[in-house]
PDB file of N, CA and C in Angstrom:
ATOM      1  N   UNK A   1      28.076 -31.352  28.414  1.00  0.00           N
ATOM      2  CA  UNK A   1      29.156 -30.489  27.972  1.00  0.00           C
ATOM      3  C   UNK A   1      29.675 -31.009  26.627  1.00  0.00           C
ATOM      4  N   UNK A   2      29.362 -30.412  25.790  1.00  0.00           N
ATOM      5  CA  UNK A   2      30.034 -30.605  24.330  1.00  0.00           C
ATOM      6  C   UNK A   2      31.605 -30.744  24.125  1.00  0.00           C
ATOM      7  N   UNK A   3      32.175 -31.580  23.280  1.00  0.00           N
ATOM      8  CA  UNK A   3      33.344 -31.488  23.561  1.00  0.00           C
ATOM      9  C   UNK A   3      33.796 -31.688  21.456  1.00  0.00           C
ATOM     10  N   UNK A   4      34.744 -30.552  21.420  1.00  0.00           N
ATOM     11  CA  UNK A   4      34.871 -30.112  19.899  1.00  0.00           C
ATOM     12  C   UNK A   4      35.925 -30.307  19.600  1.00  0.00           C
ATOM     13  N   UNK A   5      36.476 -30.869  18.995  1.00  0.00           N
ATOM     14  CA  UNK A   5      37.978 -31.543  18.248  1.00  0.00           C
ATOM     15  C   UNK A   5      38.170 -30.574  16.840  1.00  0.00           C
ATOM     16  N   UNK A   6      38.992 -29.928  16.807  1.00  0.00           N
ATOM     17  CA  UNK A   6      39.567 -29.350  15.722  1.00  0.00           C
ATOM     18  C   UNK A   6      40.876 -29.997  14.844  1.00  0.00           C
ATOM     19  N   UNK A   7      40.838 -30.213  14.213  1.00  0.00           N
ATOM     20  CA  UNK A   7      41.945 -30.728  12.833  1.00  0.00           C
ATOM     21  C   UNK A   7      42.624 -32.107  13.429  1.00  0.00           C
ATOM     22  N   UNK A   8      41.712 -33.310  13.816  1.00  0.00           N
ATOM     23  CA  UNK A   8      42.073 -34.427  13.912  1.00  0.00           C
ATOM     24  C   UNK A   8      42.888 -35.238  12.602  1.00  0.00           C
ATOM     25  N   UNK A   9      43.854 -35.809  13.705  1.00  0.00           N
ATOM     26  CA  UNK A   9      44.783 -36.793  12.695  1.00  0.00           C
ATOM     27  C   UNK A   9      44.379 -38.298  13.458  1.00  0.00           C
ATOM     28  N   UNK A  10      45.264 -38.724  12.758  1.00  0.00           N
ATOM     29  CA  UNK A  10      45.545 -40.194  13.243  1.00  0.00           C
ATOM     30  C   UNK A  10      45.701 -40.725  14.899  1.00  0.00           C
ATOM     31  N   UNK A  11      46.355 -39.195  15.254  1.00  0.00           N
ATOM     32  CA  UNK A  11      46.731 -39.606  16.675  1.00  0.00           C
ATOM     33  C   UNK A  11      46.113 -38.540  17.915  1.00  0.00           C
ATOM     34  N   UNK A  12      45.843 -37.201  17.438  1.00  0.00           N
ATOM     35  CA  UNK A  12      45.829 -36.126  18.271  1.00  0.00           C
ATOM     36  C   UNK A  12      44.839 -34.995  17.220  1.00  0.00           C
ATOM     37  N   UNK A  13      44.234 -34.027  18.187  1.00  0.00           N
ATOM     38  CA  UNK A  13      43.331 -33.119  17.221  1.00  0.00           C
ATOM     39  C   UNK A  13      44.559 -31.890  17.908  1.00  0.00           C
ATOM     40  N   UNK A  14      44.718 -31.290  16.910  1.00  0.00           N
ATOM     41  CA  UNK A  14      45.098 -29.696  17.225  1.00  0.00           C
ATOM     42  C   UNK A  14      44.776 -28.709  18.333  1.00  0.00           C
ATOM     43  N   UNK A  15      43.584 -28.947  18.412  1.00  0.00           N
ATOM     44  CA  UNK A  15      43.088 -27.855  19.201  1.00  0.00           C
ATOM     45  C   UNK A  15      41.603 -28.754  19.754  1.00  0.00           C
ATOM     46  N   UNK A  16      41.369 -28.435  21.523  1.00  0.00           N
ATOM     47  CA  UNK A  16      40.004 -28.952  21.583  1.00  0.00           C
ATOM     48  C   UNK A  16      39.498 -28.149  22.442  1.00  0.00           C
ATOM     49  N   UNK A  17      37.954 -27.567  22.349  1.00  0.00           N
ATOM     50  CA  UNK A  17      36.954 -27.002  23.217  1.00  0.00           C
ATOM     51  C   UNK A  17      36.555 -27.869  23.952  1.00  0.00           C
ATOM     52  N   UNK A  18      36.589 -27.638  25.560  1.00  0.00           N
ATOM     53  CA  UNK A  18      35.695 -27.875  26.414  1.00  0.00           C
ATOM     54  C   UNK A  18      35.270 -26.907  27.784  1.00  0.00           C
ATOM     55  N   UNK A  19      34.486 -26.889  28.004  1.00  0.00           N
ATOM     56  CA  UNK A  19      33.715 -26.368  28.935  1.00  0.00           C
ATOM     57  C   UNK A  19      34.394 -25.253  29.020  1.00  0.00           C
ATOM     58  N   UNK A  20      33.943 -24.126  28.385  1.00  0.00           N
ATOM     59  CA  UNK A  20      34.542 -23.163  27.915  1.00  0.00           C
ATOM     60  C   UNK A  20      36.238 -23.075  27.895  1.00  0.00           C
ATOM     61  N   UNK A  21      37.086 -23.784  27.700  1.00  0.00           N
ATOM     62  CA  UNK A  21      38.684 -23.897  27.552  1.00  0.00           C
ATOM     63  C   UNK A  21      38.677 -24.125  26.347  1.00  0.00           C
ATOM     64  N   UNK A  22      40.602 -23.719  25.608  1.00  0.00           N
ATOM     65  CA  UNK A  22      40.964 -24.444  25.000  1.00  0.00           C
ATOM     66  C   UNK A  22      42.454 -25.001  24.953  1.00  0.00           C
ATOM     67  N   UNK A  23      42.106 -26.299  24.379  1.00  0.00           N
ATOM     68  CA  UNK A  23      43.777 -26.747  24.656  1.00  0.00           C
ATOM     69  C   UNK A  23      44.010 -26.905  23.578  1.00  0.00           C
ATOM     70  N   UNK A  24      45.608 -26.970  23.156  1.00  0.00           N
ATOM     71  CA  UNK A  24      46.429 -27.184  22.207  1.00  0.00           C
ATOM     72  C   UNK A  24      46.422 -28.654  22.305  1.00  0.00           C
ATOM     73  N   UNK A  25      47.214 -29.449  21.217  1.00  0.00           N
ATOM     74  CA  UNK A  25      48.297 -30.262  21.679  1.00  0.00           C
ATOM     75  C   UNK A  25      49.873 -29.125  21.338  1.00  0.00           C
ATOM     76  N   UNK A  26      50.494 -30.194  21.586  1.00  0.00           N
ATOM     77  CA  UNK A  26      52.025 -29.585  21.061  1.00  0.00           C
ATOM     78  C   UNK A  26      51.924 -29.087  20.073  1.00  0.00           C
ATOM     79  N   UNK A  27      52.455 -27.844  20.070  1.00  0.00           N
ATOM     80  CA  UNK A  27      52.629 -27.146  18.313  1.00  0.00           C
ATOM     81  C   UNK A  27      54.275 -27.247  17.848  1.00  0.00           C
ATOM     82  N   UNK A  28      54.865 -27.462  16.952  1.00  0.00           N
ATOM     83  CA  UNK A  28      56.079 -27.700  16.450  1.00  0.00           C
ATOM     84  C   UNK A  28      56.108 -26.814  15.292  1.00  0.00           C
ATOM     85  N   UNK A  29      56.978 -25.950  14.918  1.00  0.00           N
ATOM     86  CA  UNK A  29      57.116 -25.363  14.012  1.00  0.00           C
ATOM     87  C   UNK A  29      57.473 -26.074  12.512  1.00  0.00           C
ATOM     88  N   UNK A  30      56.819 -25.610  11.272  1.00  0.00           N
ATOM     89  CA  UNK A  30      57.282 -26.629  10.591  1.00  0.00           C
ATOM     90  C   UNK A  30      58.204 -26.422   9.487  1.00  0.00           C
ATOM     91  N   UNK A  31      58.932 -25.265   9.366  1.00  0.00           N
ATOM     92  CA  UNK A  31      59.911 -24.625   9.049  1.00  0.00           C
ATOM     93  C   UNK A  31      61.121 -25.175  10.207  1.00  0.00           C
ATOM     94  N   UNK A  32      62.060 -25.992   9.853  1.00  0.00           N
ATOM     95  CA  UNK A  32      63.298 -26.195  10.932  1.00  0.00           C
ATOM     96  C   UNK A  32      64.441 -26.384  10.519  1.00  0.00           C
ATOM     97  N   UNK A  33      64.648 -24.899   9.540  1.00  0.00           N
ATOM     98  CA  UNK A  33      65.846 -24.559   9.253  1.00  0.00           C
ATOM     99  C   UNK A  33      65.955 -23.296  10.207  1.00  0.00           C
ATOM    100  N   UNK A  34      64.803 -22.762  10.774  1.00  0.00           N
ATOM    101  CA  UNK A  34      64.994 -21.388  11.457  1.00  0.00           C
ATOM    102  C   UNK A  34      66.283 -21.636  13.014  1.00  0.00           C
ATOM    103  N   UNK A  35      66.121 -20.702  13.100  1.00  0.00           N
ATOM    104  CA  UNK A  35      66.989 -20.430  14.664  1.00  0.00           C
ATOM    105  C   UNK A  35      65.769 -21.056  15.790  1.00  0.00           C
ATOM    106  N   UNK A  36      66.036 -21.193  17.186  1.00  0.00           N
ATOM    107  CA  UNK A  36      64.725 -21.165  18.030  1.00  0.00           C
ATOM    108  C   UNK A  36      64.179 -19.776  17.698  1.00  0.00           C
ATOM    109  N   UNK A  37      64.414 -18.634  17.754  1.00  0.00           N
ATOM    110  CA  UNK A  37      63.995 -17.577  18.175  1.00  0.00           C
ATOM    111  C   UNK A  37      62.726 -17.811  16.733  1.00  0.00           C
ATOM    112  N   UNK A  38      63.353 -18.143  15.179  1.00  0.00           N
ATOM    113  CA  UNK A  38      62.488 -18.351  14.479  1.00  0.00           C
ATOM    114  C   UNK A  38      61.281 -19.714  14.471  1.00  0.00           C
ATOM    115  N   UNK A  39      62.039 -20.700  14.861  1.00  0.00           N
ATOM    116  CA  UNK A  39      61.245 -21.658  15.156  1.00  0.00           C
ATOM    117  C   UNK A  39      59.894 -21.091  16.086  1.00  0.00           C
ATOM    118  N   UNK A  40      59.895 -20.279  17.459  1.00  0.00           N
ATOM    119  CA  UNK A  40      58.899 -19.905  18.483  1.00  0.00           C
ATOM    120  C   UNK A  40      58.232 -18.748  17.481  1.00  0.00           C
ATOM    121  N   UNK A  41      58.691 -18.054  17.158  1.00  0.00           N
ATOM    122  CA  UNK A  41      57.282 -16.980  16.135  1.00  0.00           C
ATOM    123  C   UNK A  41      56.866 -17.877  15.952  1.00  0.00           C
ATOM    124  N   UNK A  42      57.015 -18.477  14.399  1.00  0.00           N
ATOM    125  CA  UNK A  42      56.057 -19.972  13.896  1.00  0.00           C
ATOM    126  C   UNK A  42      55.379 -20.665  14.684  1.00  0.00           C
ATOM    127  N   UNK A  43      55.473 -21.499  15.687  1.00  0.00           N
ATOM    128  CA  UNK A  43      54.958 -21.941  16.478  1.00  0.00           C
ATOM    129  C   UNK A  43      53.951 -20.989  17.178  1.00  0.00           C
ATOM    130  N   UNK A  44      53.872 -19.575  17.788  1.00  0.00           N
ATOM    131  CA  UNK A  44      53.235 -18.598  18.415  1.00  0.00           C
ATOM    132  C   UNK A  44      52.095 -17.915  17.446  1.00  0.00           C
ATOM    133  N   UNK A  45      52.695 -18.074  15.703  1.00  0.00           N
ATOM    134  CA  UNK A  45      51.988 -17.572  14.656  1.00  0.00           C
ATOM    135  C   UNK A  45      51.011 -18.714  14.591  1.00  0.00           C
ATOM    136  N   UNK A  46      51.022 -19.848  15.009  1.00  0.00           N
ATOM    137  CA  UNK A  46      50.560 -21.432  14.544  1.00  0.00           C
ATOM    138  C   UNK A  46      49.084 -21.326  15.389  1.00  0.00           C
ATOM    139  N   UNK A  47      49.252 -20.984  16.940  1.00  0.00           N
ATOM    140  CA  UNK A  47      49.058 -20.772  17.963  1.00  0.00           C
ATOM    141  C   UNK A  47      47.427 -19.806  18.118  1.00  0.00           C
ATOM    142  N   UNK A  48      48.202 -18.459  17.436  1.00  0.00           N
ATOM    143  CA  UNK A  48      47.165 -17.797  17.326  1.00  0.00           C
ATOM    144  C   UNK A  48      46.126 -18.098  16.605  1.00  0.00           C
ATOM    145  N   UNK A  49      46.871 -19.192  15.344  1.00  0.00           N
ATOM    146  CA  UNK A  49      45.588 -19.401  14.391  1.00  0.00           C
ATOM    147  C   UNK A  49      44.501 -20.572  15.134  1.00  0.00           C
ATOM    148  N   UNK A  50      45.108 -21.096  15.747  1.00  0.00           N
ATOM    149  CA  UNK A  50      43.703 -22.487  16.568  1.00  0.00           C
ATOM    150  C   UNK A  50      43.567 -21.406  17.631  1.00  0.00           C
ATOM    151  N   UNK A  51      43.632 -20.579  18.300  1.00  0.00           N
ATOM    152  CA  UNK A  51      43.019 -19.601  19.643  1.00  0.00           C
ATOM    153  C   UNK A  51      41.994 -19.576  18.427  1.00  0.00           C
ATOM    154  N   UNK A  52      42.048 -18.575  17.791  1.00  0.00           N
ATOM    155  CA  UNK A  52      40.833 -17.766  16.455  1.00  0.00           C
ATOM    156  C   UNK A  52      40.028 -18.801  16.045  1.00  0.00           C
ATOM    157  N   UNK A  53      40.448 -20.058  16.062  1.00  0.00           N
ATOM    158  CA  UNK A  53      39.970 -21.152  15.138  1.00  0.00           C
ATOM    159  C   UNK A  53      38.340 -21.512  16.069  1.00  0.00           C
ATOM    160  N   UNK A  54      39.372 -21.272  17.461  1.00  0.00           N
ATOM    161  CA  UNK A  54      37.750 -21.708  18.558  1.00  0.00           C
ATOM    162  C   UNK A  54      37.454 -20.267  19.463  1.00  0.00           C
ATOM    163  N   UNK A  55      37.368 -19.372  18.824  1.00  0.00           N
ATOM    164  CA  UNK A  55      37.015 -18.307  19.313  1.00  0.00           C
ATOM    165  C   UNK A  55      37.641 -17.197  20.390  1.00  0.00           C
ATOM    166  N   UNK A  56      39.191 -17.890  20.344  1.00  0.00           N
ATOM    167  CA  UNK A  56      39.482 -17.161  21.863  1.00  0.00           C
ATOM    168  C   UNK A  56      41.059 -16.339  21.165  1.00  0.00           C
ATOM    169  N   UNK A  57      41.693 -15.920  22.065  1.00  0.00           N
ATOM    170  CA  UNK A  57      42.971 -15.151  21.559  1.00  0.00           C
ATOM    171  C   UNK A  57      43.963 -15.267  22.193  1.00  0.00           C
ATOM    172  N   UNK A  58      45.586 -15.288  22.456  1.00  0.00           N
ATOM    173  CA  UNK A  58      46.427 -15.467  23.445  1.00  0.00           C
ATOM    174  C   UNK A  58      46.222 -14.357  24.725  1.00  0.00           C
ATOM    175  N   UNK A  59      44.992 -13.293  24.988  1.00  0.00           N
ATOM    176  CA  UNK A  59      44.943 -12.387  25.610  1.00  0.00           C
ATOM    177  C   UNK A  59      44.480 -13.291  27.004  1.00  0.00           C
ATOM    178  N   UNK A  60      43.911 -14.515  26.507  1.00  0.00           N
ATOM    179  CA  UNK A  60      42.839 -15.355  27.196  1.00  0.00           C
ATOM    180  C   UNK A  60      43.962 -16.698  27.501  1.00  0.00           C
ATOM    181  N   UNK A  61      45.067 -17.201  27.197  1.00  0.00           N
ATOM    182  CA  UNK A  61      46.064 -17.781  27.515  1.00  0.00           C
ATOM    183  C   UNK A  61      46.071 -17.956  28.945  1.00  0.00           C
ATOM    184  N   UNK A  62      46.007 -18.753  29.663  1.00  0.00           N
ATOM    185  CA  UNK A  62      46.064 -19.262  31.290  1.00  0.00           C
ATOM    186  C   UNK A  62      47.360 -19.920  31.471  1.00  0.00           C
ATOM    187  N   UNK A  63      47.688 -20.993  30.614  1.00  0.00           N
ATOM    188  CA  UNK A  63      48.883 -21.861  30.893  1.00  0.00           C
ATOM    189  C   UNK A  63      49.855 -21.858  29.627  1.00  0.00           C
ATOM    190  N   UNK A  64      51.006 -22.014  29.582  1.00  0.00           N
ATOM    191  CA  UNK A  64      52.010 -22.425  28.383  1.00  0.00           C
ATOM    192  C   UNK A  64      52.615 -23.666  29.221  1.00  0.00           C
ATOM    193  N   UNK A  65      53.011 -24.623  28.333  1.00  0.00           N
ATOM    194  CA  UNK A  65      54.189 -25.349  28.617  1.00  0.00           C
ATOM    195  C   UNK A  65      54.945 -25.229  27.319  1.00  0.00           C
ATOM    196  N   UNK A  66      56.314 -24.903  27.287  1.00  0.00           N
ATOM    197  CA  UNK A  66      57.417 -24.812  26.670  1.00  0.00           C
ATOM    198  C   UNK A  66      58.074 -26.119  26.447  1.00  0.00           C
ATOM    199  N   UNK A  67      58.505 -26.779  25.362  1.00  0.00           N
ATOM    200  CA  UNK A  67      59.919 -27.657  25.615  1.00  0.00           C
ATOM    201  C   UNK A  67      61.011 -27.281  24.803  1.00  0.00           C
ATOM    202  N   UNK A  68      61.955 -27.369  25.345  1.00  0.00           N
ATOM    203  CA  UNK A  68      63.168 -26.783  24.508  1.00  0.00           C
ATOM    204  C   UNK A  68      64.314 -28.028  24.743  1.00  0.00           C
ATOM    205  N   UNK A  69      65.006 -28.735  23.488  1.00  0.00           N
ATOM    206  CA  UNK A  69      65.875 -29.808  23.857  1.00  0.00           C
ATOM    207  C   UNK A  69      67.032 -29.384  24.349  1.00  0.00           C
ATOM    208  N   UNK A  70      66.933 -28.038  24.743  1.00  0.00           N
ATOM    209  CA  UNK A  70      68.263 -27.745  25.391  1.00  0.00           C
ATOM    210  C   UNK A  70      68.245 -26.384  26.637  1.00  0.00           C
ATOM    211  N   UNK A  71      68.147 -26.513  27.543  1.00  0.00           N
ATOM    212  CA  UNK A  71      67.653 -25.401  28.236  1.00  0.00           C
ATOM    213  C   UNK A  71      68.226 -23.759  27.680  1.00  0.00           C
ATOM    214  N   UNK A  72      69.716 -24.102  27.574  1.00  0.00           N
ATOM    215  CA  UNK A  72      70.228 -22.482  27.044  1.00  0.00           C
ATOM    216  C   UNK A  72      69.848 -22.002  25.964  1.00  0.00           C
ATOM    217  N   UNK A  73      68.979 -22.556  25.176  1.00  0.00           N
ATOM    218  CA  UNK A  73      67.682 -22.025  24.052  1.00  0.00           C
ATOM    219  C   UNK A  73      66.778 -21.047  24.937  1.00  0.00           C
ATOM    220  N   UNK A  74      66.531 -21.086  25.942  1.00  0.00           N
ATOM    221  CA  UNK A  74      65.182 -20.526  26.536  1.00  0.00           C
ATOM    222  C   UNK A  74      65.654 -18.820  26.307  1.00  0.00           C
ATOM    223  N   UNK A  75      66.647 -18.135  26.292  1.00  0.00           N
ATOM    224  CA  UNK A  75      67.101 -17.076  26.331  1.00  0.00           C
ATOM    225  C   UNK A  75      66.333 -16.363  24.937  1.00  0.00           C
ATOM    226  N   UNK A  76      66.677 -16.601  23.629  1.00  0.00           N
ATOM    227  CA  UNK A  76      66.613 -16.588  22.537  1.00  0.00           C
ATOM    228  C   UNK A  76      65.068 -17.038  22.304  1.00  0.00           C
ATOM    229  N   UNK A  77      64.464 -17.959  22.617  1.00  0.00           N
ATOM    230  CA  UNK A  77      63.077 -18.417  22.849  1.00  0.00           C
ATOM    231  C   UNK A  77      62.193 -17.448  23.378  1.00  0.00           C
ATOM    232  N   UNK A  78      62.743 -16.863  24.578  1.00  0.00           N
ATOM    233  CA  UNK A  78      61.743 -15.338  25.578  1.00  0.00           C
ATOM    234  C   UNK A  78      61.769 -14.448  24.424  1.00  0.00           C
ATOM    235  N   UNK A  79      62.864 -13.965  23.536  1.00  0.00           N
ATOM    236  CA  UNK A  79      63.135 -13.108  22.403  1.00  0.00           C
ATOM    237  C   UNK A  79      62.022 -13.220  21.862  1.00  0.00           C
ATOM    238  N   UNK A  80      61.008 -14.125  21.582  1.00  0.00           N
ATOM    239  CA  UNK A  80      59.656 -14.339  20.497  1.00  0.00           C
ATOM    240  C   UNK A  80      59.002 -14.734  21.447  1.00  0.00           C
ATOM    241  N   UNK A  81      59.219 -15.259  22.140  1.00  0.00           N
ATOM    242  CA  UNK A  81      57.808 -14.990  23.473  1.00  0.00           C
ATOM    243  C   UNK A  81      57.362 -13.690  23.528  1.00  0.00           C
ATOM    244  N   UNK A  82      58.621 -13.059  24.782  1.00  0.00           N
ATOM    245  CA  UNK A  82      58.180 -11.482  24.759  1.00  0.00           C
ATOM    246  C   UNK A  82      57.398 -10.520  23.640  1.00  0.00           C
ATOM    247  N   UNK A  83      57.763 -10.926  22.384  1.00  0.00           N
ATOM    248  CA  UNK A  83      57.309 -10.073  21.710  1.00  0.00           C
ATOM    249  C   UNK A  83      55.676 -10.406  21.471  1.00  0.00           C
ATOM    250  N   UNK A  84      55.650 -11.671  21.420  1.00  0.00           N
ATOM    251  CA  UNK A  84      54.202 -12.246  21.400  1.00  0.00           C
ATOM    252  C   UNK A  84      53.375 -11.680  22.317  1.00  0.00           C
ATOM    253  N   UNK A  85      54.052 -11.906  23.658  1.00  0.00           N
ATOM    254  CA  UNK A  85      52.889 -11.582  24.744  1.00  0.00           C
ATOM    255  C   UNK A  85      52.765 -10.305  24.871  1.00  0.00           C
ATOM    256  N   UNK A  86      53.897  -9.409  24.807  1.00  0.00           N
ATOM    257  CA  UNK A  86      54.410  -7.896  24.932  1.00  0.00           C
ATOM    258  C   UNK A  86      53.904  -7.972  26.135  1.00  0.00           C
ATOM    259  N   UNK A  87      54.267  -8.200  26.785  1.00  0.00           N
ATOM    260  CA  UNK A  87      54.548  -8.190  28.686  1.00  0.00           C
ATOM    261  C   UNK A  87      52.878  -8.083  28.890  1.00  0.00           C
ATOM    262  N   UNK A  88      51.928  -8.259  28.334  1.00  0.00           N
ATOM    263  CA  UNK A  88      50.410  -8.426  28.315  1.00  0.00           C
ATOM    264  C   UNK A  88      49.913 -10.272  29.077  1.00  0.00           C
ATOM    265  N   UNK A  89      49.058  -9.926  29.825  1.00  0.00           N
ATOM    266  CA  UNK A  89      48.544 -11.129  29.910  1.00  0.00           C
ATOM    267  C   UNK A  89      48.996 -12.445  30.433  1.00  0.00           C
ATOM    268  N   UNK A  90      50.174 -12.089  30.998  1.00  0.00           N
ATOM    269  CA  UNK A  90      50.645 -13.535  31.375  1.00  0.00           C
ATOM    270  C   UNK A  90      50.818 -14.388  31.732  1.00  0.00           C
ATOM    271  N   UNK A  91      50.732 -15.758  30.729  1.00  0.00           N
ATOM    272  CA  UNK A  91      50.053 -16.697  31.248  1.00  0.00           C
ATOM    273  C   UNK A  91      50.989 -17.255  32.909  1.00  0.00           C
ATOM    274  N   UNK A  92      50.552 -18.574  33.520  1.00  0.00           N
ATOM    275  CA  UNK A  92      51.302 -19.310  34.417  1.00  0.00           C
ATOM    276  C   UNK A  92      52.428 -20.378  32.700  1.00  0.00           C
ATOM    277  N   UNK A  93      53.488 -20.791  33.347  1.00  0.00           N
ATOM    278  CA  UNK A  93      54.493 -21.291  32.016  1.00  0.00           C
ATOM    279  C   UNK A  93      55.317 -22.113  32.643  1.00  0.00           C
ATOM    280  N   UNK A  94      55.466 -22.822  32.217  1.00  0.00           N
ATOM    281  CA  UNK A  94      56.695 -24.301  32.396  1.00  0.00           C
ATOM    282  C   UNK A  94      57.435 -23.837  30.984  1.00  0.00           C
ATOM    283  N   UNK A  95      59.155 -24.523  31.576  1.00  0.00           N
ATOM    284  CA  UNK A  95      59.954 -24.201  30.340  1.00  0.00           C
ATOM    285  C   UNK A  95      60.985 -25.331  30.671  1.00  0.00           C
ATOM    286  N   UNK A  96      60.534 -26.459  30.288  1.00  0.00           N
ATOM    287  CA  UNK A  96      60.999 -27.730  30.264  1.00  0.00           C
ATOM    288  C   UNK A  96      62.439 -28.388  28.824  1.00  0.00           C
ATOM    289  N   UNK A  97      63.179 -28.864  29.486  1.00  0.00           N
ATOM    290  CA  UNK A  97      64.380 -29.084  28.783  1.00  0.00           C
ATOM    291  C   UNK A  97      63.751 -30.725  28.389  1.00  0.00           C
ATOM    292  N   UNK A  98      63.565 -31.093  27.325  1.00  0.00           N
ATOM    293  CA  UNK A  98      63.249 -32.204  26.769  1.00  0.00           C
ATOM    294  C   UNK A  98      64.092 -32.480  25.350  1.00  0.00           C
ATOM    295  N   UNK A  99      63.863 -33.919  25.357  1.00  0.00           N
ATOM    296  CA  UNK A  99      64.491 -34.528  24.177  1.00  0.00           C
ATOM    297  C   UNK A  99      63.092 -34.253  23.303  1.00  0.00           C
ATOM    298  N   UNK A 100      63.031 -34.069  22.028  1.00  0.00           N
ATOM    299  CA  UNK A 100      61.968 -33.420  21.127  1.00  0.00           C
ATOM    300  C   UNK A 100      61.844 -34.613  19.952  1.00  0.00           C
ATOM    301  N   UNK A 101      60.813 -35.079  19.501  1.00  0.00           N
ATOM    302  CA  UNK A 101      60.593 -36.138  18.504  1.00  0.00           C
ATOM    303  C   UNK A 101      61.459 -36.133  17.029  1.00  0.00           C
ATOM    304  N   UNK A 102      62.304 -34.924  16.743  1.00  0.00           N
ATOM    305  CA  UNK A 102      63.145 -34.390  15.844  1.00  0.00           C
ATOM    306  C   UNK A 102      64.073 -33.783  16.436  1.00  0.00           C
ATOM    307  N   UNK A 103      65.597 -34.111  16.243  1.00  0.00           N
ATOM    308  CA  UNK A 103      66.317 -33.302  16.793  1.00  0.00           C
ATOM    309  C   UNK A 103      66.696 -31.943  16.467  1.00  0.00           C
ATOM    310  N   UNK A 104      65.653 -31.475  15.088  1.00  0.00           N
ATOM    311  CA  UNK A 104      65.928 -30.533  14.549  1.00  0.00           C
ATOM    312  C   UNK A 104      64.664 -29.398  14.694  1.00  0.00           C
ATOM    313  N   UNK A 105      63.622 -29.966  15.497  1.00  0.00           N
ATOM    314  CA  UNK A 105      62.986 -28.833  16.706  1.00  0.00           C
ATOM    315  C   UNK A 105      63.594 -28.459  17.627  1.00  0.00           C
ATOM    316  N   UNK A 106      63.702 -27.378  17.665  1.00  0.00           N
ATOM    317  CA  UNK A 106      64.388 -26.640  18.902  1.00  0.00           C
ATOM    318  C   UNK A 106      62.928 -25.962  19.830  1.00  0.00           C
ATOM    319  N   UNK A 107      61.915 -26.162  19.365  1.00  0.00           N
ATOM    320  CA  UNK A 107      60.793 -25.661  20.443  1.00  0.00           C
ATOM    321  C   UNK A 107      59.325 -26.295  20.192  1.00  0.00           C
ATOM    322  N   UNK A 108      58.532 -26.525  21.333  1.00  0.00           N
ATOM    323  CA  UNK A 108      57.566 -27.042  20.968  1.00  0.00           C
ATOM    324  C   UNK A 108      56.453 -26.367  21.911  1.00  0.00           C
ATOM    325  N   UNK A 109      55.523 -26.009  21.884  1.00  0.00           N
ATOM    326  CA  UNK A 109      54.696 -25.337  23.016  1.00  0.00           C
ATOM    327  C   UNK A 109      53.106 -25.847  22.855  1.00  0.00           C
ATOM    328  N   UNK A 110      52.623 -25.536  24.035  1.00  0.00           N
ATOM    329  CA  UNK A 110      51.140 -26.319  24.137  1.00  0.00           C
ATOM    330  C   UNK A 110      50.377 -25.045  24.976  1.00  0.00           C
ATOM    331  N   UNK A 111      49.234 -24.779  25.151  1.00  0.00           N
ATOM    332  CA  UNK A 111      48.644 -23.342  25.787  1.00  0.00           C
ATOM    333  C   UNK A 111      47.122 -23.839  26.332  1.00  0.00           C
ATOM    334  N   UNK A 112      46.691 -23.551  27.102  1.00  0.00           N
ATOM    335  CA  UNK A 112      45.285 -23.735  27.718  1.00  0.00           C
ATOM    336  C   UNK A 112      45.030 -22.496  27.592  1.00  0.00           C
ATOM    337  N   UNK A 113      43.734 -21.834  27.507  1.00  0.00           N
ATOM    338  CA  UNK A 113      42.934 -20.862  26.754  1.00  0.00           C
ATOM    339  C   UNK A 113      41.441 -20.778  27.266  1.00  0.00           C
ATOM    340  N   UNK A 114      41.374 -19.807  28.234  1.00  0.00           N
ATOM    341  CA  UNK A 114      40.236 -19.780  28.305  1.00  0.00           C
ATOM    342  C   UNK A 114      39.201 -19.088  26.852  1.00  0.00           C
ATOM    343  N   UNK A 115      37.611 -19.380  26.884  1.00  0.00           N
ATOM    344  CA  UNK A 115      36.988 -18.913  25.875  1.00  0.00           C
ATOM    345  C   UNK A 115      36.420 -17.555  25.819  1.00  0.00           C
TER     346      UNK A 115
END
């Protein structure tokens, strides 16, 4: 089983193929002057581009995990979800209240993807 690393850094690759899946790591928006609601487009716009990158699309989305450093974000957060998914396809989702590596992310999301 081949295993394909897309846009490796120092610590983590972006996106990886295996056995027909794909996983994210965390995506963080990198604009963080936005609102969450703007922060999650970006992040969802980020998203679509590594699905495309390894062949697949959010139609094919199985899992999300969400983190939000504050749970009463999640309201405003569904606001650019919903529109993303448009009630299509939906995945299984965790929407986890975490402390975030910047306190000035308000969202961070990760997606498994079938191919």
């Amino acid at each position: 089983m081949p295993i394909i690393r897309h846009e490796p850094s120092k610590i983590l690759s972006k996106v990886v193929e295996a056995n027909n899946f794909v996983y994210t790591a965390g995506v963080v928006p990198e604009d963080l002057s936005k609102d969450v609601k703007g922060q999650t487009a970006d992040v969802l716009k980020e998203i679509d581009r590594l699905l495309k990158l390894c062949g697949t699309d959010k139609s094919h989305v199985i899992s999300a995990t969400i983190w939000v450093p504050d749970i009463r974000l999640r309201e405003q957060m569904n606001e650019a979800w919903n529109a993303w998914t448009e009630g299509k396809n939906l995945p299984g989702r965790a929407c986890i209240e975490a402390k975030l590596a910047d306190p000035r992310i308000l969202v961070e999301i990760a997606v498994i993807a079938a191919k």
